[in-house]
Structure formats: structure tokens, C-alpha cells
N, C-alpha and C. Protein backbone atom coordinates (compact mmCIF):
# COMPACT_ATOMS: atom_id res chain seq x y z
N UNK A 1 -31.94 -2.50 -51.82
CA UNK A 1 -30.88 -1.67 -51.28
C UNK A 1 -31.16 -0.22 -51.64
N UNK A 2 -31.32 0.58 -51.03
CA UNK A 2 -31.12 1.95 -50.72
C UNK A 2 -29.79 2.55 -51.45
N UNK A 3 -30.70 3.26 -52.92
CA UNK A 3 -29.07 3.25 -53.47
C UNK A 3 -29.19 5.17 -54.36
N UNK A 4 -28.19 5.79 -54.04
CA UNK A 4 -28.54 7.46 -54.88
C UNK A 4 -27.75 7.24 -56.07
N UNK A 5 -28.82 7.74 -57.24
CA UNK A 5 -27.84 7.56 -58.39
C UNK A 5 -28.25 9.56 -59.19
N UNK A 6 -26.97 9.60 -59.38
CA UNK A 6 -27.01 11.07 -59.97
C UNK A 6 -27.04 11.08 -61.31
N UNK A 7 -28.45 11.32 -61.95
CA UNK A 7 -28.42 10.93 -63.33
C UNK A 7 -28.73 12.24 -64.37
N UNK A 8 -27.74 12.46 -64.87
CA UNK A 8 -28.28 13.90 -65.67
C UNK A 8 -28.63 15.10 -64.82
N UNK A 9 -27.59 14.96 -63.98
CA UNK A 9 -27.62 16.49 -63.18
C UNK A 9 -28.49 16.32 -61.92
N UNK A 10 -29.47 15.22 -61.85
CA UNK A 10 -30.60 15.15 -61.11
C UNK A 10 -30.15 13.74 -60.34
N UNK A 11 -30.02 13.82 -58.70
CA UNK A 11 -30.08 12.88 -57.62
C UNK A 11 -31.81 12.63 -57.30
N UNK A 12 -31.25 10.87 -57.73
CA UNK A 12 -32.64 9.99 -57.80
C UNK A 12 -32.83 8.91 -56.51
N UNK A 13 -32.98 9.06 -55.48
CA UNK A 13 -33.11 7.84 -54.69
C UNK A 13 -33.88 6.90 -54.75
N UNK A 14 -33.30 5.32 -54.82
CA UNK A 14 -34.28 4.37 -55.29
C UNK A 14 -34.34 3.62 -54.40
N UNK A 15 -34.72 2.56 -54.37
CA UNK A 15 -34.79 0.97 -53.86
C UNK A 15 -34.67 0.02 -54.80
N UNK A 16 -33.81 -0.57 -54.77
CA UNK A 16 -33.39 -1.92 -55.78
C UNK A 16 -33.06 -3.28 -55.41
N UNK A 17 -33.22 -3.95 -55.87
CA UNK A 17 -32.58 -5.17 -55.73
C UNK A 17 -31.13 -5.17 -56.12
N UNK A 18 -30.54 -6.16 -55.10
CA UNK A 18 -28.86 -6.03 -55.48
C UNK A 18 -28.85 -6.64 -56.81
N UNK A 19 -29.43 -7.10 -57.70
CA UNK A 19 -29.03 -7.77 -58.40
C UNK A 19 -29.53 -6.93 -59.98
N UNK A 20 -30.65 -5.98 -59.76
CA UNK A 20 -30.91 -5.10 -60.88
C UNK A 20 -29.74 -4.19 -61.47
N UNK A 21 -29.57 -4.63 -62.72
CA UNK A 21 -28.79 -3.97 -63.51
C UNK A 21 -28.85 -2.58 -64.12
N UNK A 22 -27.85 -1.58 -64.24
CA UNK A 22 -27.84 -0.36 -64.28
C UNK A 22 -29.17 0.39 -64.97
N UNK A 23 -29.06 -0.26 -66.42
CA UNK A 23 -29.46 -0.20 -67.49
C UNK A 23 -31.06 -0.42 -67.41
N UNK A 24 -31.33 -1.65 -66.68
CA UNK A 24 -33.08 -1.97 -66.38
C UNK A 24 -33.11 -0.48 -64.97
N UNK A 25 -32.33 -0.36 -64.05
CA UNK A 25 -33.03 0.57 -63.28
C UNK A 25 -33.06 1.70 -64.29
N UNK A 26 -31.96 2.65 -65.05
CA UNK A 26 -32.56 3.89 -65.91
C UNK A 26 -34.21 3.62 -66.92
N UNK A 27 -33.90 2.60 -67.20
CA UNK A 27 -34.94 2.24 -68.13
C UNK A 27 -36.35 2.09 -67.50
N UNK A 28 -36.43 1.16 -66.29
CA UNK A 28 -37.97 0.87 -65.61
C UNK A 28 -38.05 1.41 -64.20
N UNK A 29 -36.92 2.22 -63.68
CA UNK A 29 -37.39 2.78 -62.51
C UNK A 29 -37.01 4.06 -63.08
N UNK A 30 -36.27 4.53 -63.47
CA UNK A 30 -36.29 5.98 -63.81
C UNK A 30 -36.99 6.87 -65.04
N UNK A 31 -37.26 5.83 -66.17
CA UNK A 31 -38.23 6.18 -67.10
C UNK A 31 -37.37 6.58 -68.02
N UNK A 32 -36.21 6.43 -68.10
CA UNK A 32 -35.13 6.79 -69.02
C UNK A 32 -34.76 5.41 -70.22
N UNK A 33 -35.56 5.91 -71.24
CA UNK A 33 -35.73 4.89 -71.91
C UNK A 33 -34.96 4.67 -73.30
N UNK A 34 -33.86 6.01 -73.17
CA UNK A 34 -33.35 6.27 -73.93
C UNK A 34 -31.93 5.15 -73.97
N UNK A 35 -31.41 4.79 -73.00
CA UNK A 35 -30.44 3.74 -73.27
C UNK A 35 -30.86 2.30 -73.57
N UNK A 36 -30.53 1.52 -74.61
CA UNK A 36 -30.89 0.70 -75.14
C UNK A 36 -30.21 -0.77 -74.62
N UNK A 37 -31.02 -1.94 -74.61
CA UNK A 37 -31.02 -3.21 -73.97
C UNK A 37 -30.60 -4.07 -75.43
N UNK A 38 -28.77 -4.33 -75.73
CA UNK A 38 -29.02 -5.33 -76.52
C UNK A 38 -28.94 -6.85 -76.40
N UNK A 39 -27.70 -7.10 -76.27
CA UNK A 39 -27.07 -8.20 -76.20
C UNK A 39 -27.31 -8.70 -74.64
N UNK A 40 -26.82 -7.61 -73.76
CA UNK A 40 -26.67 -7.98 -72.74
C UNK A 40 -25.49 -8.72 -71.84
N UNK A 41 -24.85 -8.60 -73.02
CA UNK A 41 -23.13 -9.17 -72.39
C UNK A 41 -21.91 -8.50 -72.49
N UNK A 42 -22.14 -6.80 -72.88
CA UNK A 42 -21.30 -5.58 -72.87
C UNK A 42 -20.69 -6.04 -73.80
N UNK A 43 -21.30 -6.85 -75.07
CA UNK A 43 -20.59 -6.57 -76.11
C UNK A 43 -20.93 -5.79 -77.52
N UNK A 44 -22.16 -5.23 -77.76
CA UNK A 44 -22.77 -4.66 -78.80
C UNK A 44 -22.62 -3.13 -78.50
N UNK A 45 -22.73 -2.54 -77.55
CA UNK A 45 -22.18 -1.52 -76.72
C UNK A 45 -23.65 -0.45 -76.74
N UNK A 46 -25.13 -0.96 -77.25
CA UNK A 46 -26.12 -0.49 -77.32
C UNK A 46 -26.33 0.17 -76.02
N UNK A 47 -25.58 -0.11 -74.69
CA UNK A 47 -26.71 0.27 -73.49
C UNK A 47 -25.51 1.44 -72.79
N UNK A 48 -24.51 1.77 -73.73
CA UNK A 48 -23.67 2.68 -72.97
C UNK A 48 -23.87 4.08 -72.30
N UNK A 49 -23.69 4.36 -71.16
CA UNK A 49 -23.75 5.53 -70.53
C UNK A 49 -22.08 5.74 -70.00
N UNK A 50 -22.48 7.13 -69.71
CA UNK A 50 -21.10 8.02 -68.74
C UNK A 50 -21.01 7.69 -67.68
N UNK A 51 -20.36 7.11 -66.94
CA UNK A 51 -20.18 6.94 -65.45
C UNK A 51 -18.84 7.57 -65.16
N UNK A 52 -19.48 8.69 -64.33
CA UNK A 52 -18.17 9.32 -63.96
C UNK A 52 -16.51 9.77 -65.03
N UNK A 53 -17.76 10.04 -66.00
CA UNK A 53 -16.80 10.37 -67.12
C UNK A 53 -16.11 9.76 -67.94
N UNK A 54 -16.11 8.42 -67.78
CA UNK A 54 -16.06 7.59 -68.83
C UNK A 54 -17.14 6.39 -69.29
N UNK A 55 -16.91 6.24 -70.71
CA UNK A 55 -18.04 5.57 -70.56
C UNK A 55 -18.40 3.70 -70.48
N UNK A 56 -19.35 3.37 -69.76
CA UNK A 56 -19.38 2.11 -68.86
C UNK A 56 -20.61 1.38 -69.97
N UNK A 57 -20.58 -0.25 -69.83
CA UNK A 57 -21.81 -0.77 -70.43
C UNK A 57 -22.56 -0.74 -69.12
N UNK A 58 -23.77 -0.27 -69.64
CA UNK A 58 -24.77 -0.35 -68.12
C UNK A 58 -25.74 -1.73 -68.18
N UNK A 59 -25.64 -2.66 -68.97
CA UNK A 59 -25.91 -3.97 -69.07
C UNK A 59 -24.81 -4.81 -68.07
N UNK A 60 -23.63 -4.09 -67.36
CA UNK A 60 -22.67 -5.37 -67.27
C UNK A 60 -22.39 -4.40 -65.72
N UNK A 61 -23.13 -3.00 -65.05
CA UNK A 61 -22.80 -2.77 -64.29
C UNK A 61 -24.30 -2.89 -63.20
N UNK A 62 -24.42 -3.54 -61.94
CA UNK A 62 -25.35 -3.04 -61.61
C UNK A 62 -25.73 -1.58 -60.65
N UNK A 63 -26.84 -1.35 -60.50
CA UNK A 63 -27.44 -0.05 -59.96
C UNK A 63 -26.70 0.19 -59.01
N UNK A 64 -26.53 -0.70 -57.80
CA UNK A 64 -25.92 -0.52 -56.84
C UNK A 64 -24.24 -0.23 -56.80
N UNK A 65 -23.85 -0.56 -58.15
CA UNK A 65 -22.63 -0.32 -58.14
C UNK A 65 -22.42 1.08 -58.40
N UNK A 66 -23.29 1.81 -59.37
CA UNK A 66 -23.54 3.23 -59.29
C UNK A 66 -23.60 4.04 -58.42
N UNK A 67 -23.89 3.53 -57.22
CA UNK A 67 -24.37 4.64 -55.78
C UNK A 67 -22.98 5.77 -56.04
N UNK A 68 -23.71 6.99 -56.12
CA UNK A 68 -23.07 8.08 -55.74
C UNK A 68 -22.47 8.88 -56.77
N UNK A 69 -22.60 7.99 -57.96
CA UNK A 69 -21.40 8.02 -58.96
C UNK A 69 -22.57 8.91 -60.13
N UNK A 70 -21.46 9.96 -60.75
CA UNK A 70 -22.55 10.99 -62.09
C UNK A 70 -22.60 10.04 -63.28
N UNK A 71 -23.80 9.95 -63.48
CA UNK A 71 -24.21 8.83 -64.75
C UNK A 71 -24.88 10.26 -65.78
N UNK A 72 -24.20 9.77 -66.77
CA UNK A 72 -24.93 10.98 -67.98
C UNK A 72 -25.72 9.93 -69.36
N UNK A 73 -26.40 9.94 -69.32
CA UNK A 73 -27.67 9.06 -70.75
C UNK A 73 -27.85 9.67 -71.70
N UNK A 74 -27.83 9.33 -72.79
CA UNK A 74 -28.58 10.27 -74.24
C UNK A 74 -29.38 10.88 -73.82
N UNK A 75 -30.30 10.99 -73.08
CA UNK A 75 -31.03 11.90 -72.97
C UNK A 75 -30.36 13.36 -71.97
N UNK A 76 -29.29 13.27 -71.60
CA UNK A 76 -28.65 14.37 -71.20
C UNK A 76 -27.98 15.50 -72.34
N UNK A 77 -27.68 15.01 -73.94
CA UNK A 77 -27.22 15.58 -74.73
C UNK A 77 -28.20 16.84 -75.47
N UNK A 78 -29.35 16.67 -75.65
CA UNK A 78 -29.88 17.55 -76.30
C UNK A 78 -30.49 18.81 -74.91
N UNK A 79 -30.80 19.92 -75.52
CA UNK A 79 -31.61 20.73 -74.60
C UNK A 79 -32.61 20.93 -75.33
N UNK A 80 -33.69 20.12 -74.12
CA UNK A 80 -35.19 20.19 -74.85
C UNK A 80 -35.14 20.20 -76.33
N UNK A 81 -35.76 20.88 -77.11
CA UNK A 81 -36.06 19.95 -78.43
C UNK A 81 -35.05 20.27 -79.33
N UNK A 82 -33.58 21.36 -78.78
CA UNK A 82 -32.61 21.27 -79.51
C UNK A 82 -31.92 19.97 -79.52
N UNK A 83 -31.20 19.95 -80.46
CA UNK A 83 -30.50 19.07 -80.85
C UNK A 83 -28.56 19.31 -80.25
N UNK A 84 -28.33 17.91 -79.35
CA UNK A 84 -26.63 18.59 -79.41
C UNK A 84 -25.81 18.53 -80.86
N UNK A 85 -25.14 19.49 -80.98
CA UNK A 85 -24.44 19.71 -82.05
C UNK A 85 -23.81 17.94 -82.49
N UNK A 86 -23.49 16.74 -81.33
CA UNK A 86 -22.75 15.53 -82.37
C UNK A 86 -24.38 15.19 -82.28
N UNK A 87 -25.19 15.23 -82.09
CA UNK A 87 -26.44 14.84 -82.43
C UNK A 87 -26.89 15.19 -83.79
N UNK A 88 -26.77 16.46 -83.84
CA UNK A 88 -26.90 17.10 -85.00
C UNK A 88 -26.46 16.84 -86.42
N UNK A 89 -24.78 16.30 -86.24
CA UNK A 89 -23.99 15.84 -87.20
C UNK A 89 -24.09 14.93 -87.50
N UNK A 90 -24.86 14.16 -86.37
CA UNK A 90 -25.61 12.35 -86.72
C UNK A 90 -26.45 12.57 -87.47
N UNK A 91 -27.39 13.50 -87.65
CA UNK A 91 -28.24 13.62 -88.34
C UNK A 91 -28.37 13.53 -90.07
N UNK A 92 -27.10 14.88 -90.00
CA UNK A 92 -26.73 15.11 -90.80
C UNK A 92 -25.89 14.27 -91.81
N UNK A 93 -25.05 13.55 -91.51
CA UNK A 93 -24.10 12.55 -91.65
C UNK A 93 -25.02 11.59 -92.24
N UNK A 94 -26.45 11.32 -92.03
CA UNK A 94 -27.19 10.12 -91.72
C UNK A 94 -26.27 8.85 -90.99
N UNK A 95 -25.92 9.30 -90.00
CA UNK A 95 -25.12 8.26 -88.83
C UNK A 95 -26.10 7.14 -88.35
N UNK A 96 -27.26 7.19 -88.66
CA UNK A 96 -28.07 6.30 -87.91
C UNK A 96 -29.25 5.51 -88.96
N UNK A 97 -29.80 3.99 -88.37
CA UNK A 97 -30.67 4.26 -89.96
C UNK A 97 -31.91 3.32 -89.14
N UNK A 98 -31.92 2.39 -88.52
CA UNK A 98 -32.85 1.55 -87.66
C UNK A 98 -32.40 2.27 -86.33
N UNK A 99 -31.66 3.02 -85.63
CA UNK A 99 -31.00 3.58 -84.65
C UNK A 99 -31.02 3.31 -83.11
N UNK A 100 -30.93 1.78 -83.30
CA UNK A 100 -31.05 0.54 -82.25
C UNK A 100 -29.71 1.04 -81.35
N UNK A 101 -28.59 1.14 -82.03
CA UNK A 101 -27.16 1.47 -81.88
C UNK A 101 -27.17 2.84 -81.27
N UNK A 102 -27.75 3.82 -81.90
CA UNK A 102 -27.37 5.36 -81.81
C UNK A 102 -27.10 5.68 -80.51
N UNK A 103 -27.33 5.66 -79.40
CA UNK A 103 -27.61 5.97 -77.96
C UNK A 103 -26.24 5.58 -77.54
N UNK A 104 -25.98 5.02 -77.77
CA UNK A 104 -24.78 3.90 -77.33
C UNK A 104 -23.50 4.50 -78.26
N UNK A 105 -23.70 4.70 -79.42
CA UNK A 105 -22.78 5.23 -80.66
C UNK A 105 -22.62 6.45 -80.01
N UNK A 106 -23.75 7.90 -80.00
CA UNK A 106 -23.59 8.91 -79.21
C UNK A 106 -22.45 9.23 -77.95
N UNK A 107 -22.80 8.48 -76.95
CA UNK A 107 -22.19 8.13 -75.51
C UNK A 107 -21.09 8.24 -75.28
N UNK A 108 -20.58 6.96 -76.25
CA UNK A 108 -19.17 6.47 -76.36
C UNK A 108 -18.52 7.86 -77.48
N UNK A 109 -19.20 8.30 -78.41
CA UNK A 109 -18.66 9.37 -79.33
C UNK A 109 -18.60 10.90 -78.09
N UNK A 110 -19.32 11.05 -77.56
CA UNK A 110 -19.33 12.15 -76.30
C UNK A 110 -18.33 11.96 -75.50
N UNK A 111 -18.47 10.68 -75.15
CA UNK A 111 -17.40 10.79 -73.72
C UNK A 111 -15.50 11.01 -74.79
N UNK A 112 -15.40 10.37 -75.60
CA UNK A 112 -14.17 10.58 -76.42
C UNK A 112 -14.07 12.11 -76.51
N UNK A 113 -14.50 12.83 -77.55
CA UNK A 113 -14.55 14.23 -77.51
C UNK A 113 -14.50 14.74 -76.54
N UNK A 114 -15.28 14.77 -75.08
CA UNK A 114 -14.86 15.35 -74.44
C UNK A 114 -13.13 15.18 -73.87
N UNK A 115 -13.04 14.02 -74.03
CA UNK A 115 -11.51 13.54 -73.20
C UNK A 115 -10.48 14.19 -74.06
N UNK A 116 -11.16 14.23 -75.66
CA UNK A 116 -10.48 13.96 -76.36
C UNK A 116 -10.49 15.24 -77.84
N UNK A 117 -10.97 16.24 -77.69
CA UNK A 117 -11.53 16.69 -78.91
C UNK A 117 -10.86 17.28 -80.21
N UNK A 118 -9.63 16.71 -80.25
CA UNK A 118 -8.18 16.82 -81.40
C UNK A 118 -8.26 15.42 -82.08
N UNK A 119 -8.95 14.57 -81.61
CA UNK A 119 -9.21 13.17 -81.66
C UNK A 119 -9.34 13.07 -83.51
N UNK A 120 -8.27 11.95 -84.15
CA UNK A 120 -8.27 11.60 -85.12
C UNK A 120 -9.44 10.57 -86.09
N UNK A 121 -9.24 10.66 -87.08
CA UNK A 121 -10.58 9.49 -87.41
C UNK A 121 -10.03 8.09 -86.78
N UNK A 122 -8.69 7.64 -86.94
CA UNK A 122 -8.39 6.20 -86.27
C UNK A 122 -8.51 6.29 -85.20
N UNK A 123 -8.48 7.47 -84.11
CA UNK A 123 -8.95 7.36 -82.49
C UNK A 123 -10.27 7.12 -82.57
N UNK A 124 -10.91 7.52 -83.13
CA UNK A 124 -12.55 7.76 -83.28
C UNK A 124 -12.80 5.91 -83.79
N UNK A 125 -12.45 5.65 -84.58
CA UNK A 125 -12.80 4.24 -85.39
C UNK A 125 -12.35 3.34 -83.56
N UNK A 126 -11.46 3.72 -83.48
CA UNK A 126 -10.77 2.59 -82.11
C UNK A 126 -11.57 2.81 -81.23
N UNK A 127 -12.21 3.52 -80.44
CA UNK A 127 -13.15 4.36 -79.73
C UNK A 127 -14.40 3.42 -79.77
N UNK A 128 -14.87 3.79 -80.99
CA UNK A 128 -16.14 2.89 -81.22
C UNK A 128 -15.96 1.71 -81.85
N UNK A 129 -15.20 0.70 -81.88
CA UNK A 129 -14.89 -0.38 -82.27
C UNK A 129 -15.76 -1.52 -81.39
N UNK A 130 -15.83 -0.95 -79.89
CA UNK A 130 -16.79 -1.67 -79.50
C UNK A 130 -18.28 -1.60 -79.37
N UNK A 131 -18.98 -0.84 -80.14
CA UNK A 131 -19.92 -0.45 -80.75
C UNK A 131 -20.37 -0.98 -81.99
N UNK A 132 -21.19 -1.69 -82.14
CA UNK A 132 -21.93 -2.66 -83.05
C UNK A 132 -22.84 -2.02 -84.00
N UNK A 133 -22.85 -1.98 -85.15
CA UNK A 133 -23.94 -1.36 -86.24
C UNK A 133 -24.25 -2.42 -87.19
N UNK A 134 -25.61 -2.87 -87.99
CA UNK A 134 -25.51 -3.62 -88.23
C UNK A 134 -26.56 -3.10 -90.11
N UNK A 135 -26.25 -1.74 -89.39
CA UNK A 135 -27.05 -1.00 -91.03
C UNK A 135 -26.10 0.06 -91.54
N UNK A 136 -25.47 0.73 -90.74
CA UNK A 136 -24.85 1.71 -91.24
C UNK A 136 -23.40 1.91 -92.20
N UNK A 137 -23.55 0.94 -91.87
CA UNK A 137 -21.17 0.77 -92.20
C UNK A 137 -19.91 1.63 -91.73
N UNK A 138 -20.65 2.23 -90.95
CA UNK A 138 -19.33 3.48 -90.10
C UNK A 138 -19.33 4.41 -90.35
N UNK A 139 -19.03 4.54 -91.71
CA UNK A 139 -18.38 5.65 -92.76
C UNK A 139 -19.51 7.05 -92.45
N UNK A 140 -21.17 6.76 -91.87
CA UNK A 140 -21.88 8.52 -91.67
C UNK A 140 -21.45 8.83 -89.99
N UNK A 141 -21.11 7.34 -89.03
CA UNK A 141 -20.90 7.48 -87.82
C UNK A 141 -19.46 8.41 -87.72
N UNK A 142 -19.07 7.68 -88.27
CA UNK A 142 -16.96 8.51 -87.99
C UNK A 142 -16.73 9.91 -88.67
N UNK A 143 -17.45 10.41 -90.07
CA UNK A 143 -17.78 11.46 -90.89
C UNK A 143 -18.22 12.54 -89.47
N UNK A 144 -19.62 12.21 -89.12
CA UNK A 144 -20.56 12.78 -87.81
C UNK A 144 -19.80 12.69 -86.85
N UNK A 145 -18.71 12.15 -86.07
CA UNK A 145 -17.90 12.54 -84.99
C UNK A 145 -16.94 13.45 -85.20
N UNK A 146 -16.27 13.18 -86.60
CA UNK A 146 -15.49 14.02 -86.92
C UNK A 146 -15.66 15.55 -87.02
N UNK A 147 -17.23 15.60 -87.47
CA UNK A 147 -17.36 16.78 -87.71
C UNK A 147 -17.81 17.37 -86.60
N UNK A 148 -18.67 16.90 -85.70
CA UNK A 148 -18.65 17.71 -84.11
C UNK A 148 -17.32 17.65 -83.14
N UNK A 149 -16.35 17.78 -83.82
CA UNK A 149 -15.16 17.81 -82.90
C UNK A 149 -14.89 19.87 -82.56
N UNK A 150 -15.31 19.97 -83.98
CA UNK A 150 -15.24 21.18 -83.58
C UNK A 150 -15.73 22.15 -82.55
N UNK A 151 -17.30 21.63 -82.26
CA UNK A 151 -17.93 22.27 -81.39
C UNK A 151 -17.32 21.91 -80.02
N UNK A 152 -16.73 20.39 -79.97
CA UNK A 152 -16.01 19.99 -78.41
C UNK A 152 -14.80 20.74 -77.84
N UNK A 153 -14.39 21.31 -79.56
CA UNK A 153 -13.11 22.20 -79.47
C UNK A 153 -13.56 23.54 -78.80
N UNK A 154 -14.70 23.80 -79.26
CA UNK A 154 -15.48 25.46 -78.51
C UNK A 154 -15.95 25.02 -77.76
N UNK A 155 -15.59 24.31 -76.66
CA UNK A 155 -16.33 24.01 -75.38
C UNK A 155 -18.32 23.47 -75.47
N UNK A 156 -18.47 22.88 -76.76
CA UNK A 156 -19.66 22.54 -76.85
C UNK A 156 -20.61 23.65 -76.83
């Protein structure tokens, strides 16, 4: 199927099978390898992207359901080899440690702040609740959101 997906600012026209999932087309037709393949049943929340401003498991949506629609990926957050500021605070925070999760942790922490950037630590904990870590324990992830709220507050 003949399908346009607007990914990171950039309209990509593909050919897919109806049945290829969001997540395998960013990954093996677009080269976007930055969203991560876990579980596969939109429950670990590893493969999350922005769709149209909120954020979607792209394991549980397929490509074709995307047509038309603005998809934003971890790899939309940094500019070139800067770092985005909640990127930054991940860093800093040490938010990440095998960073199987991070992409997905990021996403879901972006799309909140933006909706949201007064956002409390219990909005933030509820937020990413469906987000799976299995090294970190929360405590550098929610620290690192917290602290780039500010920059969401200055318009990023």
C-alpha cells in the first residue's frame, strides 16, 4: 500500500505491506533505528513515538495506519550532535544504564512536557508508568524529567 508518513519534519513515501508495523517500517524502511522493538504487545513501552502529538506504541500501530499523520522519533530530539536539554538531564540524572528503555522513556517524557510542562513528579511517575525499566529504578528517570521541565517552560 502506497502510504506518506511525515517523520521528523520530513514526508517519506513508501510501499508497505498492510500488515507491516509502524515501528519495523521506521526501523527497516526508513533507517530510523532509534525506536526500539521490545515486547511487542504495547506493553514495555520501548517502541514509543509521537503520533500527532501524543504519544502511540508503534509496535501495536501499523504503517498504514500512520498515512498522513506527524510521527516524531528520538531521533527528532537532539540537533545534530547537541543534545536536547531532557536528553541532557537523562544524562545527567544517569536516567539510563543498558538504555534498551531510553527512546521510549524520552518520547513518552517529551510528549508530557510538552502537553504538560507544570507537570508534577506524580504526573510524571503516572505518565511513565507504562514504561518498563528493568536497571534503573525510576528515581534518575523522574529526577531527569523533572528537571527539564524548565526548559519546556522556556519553550524548549
Amino acid at each position: 500500500m502506497h502510504t506518506i508518513l511525515k517523520v521528523n519534519g520530513k514526508t517519506h513515501e513508501v510501499d508497505v505491506e498492510p500488515r507491516l508495523t509502524l515501528v519495523d517500517c521506521l526501523r527497516h524502511t526508513l533507517g530510523l533505528t532509534g525506536t526500539h522493538v521490545g515486547c511487542e504487545h504495547g506493553v514495555c513501552g520501548a517502541c514509543t513515538v509521537i503520533v500527532d502529538g501524543k504519544p502511540a506504541r508503534s509496535c501495536l500501530m501499523l504503517a498504514v495506519q500512520a498515512d498522513g499523520a506527524q510521527i516524531e522519533t528520538v531521533e527528532s530530539l537532539a540537533d545534530g550532535d547537541t543534545l536536547a536539554p531532557l536528553q541532557a538531564s537523562f544524562r545527567r540524572h544517569h536516567a539510563l544504564q543498558c538504555g534498551f528503555c531510553t527512546p521510549g522513556m524520552l518520547m513518552t517524557a517529551h510528549a508530557l512536557l510538552l502537553a504538560e510542562p507544570d507537570c508534577d513528579e506524580q504526573r510524571i511517575r503516572t505518565a511513565l508508568s507504562g514504561n518498563l525499566c528493568r536497571c534503573t529504578g525510576y528515581m534518575g528517570i523522574v529526577e531527569a524529567v523533572l528537571e527539564a521541565r524548565a526548559a519546556y517552560k522556556a519553550g524548549r
